[in-house]
C-alpha atoms as a PDB file:
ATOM      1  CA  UNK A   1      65.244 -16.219  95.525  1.00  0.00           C
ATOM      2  CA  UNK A   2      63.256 -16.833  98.814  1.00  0.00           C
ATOM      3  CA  UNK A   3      62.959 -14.382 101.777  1.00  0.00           C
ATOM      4  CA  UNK A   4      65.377 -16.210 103.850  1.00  0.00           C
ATOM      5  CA  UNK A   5      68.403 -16.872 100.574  1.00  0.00           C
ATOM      6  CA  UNK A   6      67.786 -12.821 100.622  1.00  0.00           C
ATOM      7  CA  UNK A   7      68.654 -11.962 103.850  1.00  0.00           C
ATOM      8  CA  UNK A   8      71.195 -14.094 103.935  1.00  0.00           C
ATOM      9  CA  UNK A   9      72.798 -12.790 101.356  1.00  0.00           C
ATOM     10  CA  UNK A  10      73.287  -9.492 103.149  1.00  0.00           C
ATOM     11  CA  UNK A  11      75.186 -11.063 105.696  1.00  0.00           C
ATOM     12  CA  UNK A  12      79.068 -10.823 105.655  1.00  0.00           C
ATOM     13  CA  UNK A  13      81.890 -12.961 107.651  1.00  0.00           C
ATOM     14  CA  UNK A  14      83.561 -11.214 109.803  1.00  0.00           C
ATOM     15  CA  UNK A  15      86.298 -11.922 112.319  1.00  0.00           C
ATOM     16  CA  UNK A  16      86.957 -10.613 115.969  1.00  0.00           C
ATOM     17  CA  UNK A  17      90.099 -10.957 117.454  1.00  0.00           C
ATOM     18  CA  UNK A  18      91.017 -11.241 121.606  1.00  0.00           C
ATOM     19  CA  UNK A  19      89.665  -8.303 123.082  1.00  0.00           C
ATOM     20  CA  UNK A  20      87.482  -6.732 120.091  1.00  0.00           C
ATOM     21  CA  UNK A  21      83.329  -6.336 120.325  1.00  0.00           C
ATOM     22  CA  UNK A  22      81.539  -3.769 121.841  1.00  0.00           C
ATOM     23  CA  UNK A  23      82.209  -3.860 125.813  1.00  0.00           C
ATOM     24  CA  UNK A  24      79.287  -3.032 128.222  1.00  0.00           C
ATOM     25  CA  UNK A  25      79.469  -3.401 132.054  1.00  0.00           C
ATOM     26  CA  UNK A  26      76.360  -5.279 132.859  1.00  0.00           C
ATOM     27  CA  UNK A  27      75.317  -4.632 136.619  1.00  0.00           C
ATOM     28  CA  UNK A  28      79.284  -4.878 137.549  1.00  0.00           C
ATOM     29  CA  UNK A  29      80.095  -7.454 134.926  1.00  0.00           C
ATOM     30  CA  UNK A  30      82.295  -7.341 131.803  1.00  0.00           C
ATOM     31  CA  UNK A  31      80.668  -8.379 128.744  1.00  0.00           C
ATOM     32  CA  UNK A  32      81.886  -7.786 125.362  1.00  0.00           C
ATOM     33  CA  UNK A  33      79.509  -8.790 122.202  1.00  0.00           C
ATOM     34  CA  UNK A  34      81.645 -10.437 120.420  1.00  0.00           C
ATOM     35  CA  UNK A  35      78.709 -11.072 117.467  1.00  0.00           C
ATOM     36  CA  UNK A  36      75.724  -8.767 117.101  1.00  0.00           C
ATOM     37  CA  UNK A  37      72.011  -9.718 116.406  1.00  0.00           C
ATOM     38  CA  UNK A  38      72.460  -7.419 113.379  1.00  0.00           C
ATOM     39  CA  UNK A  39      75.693  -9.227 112.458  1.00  0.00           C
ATOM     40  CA  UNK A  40      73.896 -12.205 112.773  1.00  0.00           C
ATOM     41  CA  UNK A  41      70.402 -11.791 110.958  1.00  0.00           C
ATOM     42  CA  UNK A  42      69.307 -11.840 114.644  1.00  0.00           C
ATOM     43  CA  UNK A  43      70.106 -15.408 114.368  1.00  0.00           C
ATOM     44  CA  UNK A  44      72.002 -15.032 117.564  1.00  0.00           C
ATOM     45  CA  UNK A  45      74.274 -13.394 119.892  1.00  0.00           C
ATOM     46  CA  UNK A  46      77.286 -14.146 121.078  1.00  0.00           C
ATOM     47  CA  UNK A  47      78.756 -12.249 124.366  1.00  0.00           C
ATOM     48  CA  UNK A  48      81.981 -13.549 126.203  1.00  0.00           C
ATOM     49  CA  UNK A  49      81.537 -12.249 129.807  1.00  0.00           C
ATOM     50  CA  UNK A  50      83.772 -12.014 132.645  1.00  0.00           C
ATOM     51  CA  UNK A  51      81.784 -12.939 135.828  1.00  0.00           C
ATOM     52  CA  UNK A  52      83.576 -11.506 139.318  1.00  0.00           C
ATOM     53  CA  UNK A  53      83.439 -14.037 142.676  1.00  0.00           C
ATOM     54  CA  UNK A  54      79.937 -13.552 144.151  1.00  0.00           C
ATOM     55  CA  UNK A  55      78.500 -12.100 140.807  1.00  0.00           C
ATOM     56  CA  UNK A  56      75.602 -13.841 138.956  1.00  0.00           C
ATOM     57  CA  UNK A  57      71.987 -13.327 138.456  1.00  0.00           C
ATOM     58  CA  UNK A  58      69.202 -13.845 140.398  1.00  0.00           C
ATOM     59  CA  UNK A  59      66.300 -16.559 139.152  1.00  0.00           C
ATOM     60  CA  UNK A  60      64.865 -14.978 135.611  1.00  0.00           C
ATOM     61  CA  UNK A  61      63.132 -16.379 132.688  1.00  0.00           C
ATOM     62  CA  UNK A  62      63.683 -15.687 129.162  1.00  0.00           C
ATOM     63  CA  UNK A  63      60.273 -15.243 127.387  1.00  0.00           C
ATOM     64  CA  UNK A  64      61.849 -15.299 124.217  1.00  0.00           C
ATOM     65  CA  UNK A  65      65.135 -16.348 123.948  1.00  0.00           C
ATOM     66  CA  UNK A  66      66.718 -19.244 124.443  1.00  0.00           C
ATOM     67  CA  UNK A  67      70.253 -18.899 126.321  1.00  0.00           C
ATOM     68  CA  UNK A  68      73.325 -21.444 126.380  1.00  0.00           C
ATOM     69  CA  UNK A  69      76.461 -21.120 128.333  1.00  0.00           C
ATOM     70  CA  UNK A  70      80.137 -22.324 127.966  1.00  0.00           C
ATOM     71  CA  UNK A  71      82.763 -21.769 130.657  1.00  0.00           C
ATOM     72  CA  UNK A  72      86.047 -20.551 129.232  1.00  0.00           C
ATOM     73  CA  UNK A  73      87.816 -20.180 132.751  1.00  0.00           C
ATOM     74  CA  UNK A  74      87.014 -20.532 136.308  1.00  0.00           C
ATOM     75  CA  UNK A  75      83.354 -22.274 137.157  1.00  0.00           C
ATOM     76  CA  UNK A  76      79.756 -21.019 138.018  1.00  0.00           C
ATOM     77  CA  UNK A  77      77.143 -22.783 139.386  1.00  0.00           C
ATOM     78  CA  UNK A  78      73.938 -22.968 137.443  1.00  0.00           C
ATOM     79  CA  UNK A  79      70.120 -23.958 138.312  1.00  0.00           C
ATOM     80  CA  UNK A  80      67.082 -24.359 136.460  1.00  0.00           C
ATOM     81  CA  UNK A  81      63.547 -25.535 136.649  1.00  0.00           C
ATOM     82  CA  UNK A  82      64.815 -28.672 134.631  1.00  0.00           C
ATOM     83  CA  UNK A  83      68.103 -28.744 136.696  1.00  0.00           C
ATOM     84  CA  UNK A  84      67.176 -28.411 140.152  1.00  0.00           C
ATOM     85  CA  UNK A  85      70.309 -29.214 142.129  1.00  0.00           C
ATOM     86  CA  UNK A  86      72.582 -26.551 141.939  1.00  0.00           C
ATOM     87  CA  UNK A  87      74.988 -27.661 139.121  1.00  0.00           C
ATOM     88  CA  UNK A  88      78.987 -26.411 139.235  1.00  0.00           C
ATOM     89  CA  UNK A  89      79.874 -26.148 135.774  1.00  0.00           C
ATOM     90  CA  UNK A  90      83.851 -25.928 135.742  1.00  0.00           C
ATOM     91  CA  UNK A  91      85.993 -24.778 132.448  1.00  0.00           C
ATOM     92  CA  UNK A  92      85.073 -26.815 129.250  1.00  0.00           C
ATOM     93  CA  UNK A  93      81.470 -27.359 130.402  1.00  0.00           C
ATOM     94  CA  UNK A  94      78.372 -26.347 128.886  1.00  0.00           C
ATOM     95  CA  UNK A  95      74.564 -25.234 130.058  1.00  0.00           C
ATOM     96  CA  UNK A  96      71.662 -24.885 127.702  1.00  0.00           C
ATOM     97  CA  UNK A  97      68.388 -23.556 129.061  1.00  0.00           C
ATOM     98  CA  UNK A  98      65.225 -22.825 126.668  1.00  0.00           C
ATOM     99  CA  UNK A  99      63.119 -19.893 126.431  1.00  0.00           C
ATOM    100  CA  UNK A 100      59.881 -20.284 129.115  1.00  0.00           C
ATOM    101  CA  UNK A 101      62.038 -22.062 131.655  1.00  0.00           C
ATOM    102  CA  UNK A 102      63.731 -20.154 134.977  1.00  0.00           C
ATOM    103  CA  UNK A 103      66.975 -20.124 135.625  1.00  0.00           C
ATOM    104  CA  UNK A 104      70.360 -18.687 137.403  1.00  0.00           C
ATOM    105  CA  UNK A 105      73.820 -19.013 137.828  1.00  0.00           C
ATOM    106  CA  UNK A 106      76.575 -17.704 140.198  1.00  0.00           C
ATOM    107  CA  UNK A 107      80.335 -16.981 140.678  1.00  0.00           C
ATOM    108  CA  UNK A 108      80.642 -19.101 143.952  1.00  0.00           C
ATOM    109  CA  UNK A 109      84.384 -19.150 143.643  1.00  0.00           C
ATOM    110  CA  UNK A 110      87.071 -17.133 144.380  1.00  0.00           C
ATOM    111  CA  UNK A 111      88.271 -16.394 141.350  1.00  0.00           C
ATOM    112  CA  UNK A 112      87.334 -15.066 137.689  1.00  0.00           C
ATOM    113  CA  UNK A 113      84.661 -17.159 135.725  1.00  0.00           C
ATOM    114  CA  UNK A 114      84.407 -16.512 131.678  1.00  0.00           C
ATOM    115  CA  UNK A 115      81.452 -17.336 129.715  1.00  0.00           C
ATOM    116  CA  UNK A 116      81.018 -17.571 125.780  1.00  0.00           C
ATOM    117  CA  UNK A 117      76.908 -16.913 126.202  1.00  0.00           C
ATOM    118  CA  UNK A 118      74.982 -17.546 123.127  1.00  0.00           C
ATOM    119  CA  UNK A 119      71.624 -16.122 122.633  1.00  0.00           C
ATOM    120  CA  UNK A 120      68.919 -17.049 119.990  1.00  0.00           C
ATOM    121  CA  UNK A 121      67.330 -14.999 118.655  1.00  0.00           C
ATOM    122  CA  UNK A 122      69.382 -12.178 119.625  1.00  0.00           C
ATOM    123  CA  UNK A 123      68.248  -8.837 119.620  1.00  0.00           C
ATOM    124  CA  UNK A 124      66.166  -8.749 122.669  1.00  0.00           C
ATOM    125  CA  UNK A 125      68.731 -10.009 124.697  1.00  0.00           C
ATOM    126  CA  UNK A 126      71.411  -7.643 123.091  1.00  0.00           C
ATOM    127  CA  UNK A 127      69.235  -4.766 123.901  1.00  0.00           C
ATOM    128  CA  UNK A 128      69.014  -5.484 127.182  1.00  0.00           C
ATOM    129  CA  UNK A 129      72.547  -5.724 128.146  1.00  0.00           C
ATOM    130  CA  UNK A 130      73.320  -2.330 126.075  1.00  0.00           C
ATOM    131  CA  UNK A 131      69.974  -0.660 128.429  1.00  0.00           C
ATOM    132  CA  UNK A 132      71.707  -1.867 131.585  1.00  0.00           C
ATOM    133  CA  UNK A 133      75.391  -1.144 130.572  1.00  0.00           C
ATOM    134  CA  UNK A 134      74.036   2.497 129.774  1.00  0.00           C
ATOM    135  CA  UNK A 135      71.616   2.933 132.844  1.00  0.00           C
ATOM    136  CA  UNK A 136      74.660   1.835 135.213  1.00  0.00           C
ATOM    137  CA  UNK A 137      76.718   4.604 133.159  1.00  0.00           C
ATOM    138  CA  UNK A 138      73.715   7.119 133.993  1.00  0.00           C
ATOM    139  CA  UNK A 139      73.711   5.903 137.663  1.00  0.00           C
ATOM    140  CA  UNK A 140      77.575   5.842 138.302  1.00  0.00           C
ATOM    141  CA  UNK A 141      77.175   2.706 139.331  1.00  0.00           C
ATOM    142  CA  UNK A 142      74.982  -0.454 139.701  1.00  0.00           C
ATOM    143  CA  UNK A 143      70.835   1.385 138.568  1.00  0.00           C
ATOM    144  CA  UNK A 144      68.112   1.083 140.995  1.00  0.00           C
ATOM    145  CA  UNK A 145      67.027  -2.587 141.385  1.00  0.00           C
ATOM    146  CA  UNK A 146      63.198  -1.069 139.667  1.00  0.00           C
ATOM    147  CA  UNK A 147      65.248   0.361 136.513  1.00  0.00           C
ATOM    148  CA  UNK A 148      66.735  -3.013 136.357  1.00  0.00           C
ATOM    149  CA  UNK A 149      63.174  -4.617 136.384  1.00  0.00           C
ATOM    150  CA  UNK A 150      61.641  -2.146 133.655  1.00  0.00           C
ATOM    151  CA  UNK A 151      64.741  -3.208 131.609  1.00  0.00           C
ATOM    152  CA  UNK A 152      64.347  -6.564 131.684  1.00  0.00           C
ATOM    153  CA  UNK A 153      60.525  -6.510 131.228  1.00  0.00           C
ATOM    154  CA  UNK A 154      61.173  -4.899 127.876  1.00  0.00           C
ATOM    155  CA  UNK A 155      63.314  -7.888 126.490  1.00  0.00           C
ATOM    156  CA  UNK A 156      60.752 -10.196 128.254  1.00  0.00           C
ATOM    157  CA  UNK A 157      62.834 -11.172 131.111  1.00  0.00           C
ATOM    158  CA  UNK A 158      60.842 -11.951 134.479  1.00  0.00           C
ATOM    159  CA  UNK A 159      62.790 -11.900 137.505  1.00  0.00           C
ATOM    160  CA  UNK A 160      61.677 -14.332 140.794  1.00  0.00           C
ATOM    161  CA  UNK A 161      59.337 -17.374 140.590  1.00  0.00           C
END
């Protein structure tokens, strides 16, 4: 049996129904992993996030993950170094950015946006959102904007141009 067929074989199905995952509150966000790295071999993670009007993130780059995005509900607008007019992405539409390449999106509206965001591999990206859900827990509230950085550095995520 190869490495791979061996791992593999310690993964299990699972199902998660409406409203089950771990929930975190990232920087005054709803997210809820709905699949874990660890579920997933670190094949991926899967987070469905709940993005309030004038919520988003500022321009970042993934070092090592890729990220993709599909809107559930509501509509963001999304920009990238590939994509550089501000794109609205409205409910049924989908964003893929690779690793290496900055990007951002944004809750212009005035309503609720939900995301399904996948990200591959997964555990960096996991660990990130858990360090800010528990750092905003530790602040009562949104953590200092350098906490934030430190955070992100660890997963490899670079914030500005």
């Amino acid at each position: 049996m190869t490495q791979v067929a061996i791992a593999d074989a310690a993964l299990a199905s699972f199902v998660r129904s409406p409203g089950e995952g771990l929930p975190l509150n990232v920087l005054g966000s709803p997210y809820v992993i709905k699949a874990s790295a660890a579920e997933t071999g670190d094949a991926f993670c899967f987070i469905e996030c709940t993005i309030p009007p004038g919520a988003g993130v500022p321009p970042h780059t993934h070092t090592r993950e890729h990220e993709a995005f599909y809107v559930l509900a509501g509509e963001i607008v999304v920009s990238s170094a590939d994509v550089r007019e501000p794109t609205r992405l409205r409910t049924g539409a989908f964003f893929f950015t690779p690793r290496g390449r900055q990007h951002t999106f944004r809750n212009e509206s005035t309503g609720v946006a939900r995301l399904l965001i996948v990200c591959t591999p997964g555990a960096g990206m996991e660990a990130m959102f858990t360090a800010m859900d528990a750092a905003g827990r530790n602040a009562g509230g949104s953590p200092p904007p350098a906490e934030i950085g430190a955070i992100a550095a660890q997963a490899g995520v670079v914030f500005g141009d």
